[in-house]
Protein backbone atom coordinates (compact mmCIF):
# COMPACT_ATOMS: atom_id res chain seq x y z
CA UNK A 1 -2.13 -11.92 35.01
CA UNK A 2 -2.85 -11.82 38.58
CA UNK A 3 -6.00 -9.10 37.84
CA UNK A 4 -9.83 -10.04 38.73
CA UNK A 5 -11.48 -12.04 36.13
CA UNK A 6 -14.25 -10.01 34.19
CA UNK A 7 -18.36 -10.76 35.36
CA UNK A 8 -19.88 -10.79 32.13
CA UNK A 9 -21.64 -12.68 29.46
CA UNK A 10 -18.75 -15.32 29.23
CA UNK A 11 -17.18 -15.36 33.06
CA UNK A 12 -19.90 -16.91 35.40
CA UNK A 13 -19.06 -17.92 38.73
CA UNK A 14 -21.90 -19.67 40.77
CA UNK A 15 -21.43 -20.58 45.21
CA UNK A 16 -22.96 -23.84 46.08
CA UNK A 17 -24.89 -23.92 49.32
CA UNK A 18 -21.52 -26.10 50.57
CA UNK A 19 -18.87 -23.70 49.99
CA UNK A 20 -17.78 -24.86 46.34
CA UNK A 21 -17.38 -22.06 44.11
CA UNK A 22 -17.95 -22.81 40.17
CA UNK A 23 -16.31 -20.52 36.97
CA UNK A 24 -17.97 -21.13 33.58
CA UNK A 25 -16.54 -19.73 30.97
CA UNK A 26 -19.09 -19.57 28.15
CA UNK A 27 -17.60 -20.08 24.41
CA UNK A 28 -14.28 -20.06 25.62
CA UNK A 29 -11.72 -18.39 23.03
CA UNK A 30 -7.91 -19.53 22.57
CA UNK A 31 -6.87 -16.35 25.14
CA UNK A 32 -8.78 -17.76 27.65
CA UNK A 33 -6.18 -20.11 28.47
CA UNK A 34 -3.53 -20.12 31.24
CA UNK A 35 -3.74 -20.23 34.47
CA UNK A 36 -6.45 -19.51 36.75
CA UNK A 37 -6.44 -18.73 40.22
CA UNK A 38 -9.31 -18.58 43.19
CA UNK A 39 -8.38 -16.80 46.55
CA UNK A 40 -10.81 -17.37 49.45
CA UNK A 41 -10.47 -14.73 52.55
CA UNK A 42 -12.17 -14.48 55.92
CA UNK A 43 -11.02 -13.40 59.72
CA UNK A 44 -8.95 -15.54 60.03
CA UNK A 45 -6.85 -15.58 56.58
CA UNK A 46 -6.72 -16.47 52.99
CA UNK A 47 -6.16 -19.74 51.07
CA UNK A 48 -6.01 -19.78 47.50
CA UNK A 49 -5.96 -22.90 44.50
CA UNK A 50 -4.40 -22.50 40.98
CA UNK A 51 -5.26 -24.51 38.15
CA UNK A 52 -4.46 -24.67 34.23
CA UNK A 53 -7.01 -24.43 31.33
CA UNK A 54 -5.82 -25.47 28.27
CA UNK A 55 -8.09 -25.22 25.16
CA UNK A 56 -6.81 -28.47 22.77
CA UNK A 57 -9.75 -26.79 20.12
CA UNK A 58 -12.57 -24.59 19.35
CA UNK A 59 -15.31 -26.37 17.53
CA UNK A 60 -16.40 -25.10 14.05
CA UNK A 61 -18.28 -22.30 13.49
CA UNK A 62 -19.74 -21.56 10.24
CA UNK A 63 -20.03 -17.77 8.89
CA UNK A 64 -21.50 -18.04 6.12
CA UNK A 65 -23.37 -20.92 4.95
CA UNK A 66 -23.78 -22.73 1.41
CA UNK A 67 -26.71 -20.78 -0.80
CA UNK A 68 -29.58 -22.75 -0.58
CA UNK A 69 -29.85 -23.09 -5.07
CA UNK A 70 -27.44 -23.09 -7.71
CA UNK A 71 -28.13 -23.18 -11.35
CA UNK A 72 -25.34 -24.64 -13.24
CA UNK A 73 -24.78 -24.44 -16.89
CA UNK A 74 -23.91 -27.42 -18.70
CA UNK A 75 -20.26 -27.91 -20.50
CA UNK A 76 -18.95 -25.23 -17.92
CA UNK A 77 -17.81 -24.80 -14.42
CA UNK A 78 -19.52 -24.17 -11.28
CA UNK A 79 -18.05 -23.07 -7.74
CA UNK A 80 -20.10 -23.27 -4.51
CA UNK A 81 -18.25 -22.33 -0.97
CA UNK A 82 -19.01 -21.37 2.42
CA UNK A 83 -17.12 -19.91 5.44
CA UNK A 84 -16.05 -21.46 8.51
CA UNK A 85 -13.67 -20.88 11.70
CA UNK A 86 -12.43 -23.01 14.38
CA UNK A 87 -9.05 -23.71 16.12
CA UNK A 88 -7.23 -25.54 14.83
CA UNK A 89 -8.07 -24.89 11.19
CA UNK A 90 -11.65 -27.32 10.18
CA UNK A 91 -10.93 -30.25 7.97
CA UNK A 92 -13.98 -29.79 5.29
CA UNK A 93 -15.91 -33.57 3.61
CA UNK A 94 -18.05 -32.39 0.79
CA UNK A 95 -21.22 -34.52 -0.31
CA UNK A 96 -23.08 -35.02 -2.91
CA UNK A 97 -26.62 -36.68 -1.91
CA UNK A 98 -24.87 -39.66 -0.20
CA UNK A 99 -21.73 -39.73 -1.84
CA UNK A 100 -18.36 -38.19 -0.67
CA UNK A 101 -16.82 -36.10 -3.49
CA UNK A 102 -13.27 -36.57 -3.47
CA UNK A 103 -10.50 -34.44 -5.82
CA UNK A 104 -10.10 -35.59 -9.45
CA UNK A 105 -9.56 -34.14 -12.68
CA UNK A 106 -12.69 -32.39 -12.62
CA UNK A 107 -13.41 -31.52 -9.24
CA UNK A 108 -11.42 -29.11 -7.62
CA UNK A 109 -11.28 -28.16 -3.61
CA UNK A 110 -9.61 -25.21 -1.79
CA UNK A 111 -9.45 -25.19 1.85
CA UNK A 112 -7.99 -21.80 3.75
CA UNK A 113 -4.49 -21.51 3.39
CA UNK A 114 -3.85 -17.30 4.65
CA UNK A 115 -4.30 -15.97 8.07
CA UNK A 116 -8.00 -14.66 8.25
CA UNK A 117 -9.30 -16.36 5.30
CA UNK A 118 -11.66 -18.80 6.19
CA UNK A 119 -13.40 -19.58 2.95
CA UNK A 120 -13.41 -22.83 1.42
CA UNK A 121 -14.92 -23.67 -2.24
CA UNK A 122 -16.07 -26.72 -4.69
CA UNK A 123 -15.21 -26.36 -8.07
CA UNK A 124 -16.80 -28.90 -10.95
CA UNK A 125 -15.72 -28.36 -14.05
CA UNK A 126 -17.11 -29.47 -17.54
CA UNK A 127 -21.02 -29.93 -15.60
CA UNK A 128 -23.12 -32.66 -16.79
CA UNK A 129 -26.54 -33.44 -15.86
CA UNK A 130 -25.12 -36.13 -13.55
CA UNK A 131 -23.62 -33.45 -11.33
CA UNK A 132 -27.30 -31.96 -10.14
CA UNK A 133 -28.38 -33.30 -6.72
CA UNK A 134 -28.12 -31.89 -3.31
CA UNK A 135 -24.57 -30.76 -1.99
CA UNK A 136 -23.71 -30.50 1.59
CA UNK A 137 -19.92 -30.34 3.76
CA UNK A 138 -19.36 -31.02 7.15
CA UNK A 139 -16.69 -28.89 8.68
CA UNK A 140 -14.64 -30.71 11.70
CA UNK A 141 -11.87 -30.39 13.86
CA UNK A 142 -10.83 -31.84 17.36
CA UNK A 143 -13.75 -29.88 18.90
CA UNK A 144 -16.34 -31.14 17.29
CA UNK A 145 -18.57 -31.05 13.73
CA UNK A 146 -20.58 -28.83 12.08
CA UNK A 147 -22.79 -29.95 9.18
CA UNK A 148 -23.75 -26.99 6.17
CA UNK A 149 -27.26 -26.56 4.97
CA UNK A 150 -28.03 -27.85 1.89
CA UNK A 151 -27.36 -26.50 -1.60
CA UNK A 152 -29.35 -27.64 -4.35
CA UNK A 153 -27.82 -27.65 -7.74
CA UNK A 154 -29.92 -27.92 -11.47
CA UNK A 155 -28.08 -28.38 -14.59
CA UNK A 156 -29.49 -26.32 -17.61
CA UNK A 157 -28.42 -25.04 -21.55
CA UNK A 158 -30.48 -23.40 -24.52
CA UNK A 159 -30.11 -25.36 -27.51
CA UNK A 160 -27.37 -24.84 -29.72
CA UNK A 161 -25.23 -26.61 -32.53
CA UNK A 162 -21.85 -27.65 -32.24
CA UNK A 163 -22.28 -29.10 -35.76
CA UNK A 164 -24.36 -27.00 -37.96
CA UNK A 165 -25.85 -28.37 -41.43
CA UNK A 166 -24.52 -28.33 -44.32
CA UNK A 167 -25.94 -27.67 -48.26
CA UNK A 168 -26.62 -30.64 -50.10
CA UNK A 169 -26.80 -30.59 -53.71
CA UNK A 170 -28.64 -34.04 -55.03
CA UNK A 171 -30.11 -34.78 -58.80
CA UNK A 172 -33.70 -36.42 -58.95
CA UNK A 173 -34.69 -39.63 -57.18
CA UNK A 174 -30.87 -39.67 -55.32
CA UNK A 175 -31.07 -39.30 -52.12
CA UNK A 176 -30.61 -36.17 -49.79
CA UNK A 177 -29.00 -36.48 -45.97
CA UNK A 178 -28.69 -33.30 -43.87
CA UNK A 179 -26.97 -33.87 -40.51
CA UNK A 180 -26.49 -31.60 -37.15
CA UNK A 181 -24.97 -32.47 -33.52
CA UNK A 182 -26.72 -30.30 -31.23
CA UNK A 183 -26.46 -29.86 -27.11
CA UNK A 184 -28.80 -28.84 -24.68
CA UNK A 185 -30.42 -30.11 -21.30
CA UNK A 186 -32.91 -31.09 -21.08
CA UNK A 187 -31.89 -32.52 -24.22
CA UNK A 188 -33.60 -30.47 -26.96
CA UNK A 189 -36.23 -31.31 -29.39
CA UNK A 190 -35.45 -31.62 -33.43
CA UNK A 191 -37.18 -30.16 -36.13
CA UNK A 192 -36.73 -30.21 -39.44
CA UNK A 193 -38.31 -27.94 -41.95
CA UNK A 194 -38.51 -27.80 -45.71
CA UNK A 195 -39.70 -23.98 -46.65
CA UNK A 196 -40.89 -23.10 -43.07
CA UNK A 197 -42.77 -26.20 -43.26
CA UNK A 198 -42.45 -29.62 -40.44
CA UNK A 199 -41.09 -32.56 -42.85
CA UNK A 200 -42.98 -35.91 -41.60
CA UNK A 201 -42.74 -39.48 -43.37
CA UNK A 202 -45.75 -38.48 -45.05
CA UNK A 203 -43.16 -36.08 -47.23
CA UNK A 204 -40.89 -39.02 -47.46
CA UNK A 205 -38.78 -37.94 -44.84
CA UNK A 206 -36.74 -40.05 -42.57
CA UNK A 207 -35.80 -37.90 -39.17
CA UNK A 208 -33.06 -39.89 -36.41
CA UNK A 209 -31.88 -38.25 -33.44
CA UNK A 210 -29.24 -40.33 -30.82
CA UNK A 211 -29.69 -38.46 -27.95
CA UNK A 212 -26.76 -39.46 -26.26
CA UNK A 213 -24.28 -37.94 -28.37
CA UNK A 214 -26.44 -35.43 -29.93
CA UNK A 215 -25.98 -36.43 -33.50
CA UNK A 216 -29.49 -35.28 -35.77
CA UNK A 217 -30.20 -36.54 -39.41
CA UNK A 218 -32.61 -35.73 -41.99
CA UNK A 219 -32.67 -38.31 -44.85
CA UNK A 220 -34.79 -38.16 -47.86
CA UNK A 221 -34.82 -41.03 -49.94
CA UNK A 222 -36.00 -40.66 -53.56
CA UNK A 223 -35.72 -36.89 -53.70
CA UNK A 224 -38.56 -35.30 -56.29
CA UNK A 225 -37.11 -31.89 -57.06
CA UNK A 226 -40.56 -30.43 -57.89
CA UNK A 227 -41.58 -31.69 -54.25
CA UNK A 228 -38.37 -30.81 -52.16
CA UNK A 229 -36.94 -27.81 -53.46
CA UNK A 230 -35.98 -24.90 -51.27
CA UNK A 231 -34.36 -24.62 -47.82
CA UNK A 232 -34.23 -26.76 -45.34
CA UNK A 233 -34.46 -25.96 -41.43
CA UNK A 234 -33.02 -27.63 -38.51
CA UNK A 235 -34.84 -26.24 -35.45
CA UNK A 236 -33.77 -26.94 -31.62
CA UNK A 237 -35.99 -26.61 -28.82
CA UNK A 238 -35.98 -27.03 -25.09
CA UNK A 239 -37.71 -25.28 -21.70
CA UNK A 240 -34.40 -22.21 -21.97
CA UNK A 241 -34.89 -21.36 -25.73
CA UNK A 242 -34.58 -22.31 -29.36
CA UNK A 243 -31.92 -22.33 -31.87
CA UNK A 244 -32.31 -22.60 -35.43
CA UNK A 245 -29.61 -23.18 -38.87
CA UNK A 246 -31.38 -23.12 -42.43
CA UNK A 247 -29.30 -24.42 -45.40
CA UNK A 248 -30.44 -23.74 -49.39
């Protein structure tokens, strides 16, 4: 605009011992470009050079960065994001340990679409223990990358049934099967109890537990009705609680 540049922070102009005059301009900013002009005067007159800047982008900057732990809760969703600026608009890679996370039907990415939002997230829905690990992005544009800290995600649940047991109703000597399908992570102990009591092979019990699909069964063979009358107990336990169903 034809007016003296500004000596501050950003404008720095340095005079070499031969006559050549340097302007830095420190973080430069999308306004700063145009055209620039130096004028040199003495006695005699004044000569004067013009030249263009034009800023192609602004590398990255990250405002706020990922939080540094994230407990997840199994079977749900969990959302991590950070913020970021740069001209033009950062292209954002998310990682998980090694492994690039791309878009699918159960994780979701959002990358700033309004003017002033700069917020971008990571969305997994339905978490399984699989998903815990160490998530990073890198933010980049045409001038240059920027890498996130790391944000370390755990995977927990308290125990609980998604198939409680049911009452069984058996005659003498037939035999008595009490089943439960239970979730949890870690994946939670099984107990069964008959009258507050832990039933062990000893009683004649037979106790199975597939941990993959959390299916639990109680069997006992031969029941003796003096021996196993009463209420049975299915008790779950794991390091974030208990949970426990008794059946008559």
């Amino acid at each position: 605009n034809g007016q003296p540049l500004p000596t501050d922070d950003r404008f720095h102009v340095t005079e070499s011992e031969d006559g050549i005059s340097t302007l830095s301009i420190h973080k430069a900013q999308l306004a700063d470009k145009g055209t620039y002009t130096a004028k040199a005067t003495n006695a005699v007159g004044e000569a004067e050079a013009k030249t263009t800047l034009n800023i192609a982008g602004i590398k990255p900057t990250l405002t706020n960065d990922l939080d540094a732990t994230l407990q997840a809760t199994k079977g749900e969703s969990m959302t991590i994001k950070l913020s970021a600026t740069g001209t033009p608009r950062p292209d954002i890679v998310w990682t998980r340990g090694n492994d690039e996370l791309a878009p699918n039907d159960r994780i979701q990415v959002t990358v700033p679409t309004a003017e002033g939002d700069d917020t971008y997230t990571l969305t997994i829905l339905n978490v399984q223990p699989e998903d815990q690990g160490d998530y990073s992005a890198k933010i980049s544009n045409v001038g240059g990358t920027v890498k996130s800290k790391k944000c370390k995600v755990a995977v927990s649940k308290t125990p609980e049934f998604v198939t409680k047991p049911t009452t069984q109703e058996v005659k003498q000597s037939e035999t008595a099967v009490f089943e439960a399908k239970v979730d949890g992570y870690p994946i939670p102990k099984v107990i069964w109890l008959l009258n507050g009591k832990p039933l062990t092979p000893k009683d004649g019990a037979q106790v199975e537990m597939n941990a993959p699909t959390g299916d639990a069964k109680l069997t006992i063979p031969k029941v003796d009705l003096q021996q196993h009358a009463g209420s049975v107990t299915c008790r779950l336990e794991n390091v974030h609680g208990s949970q426990e169903e008794t059946v008559h």
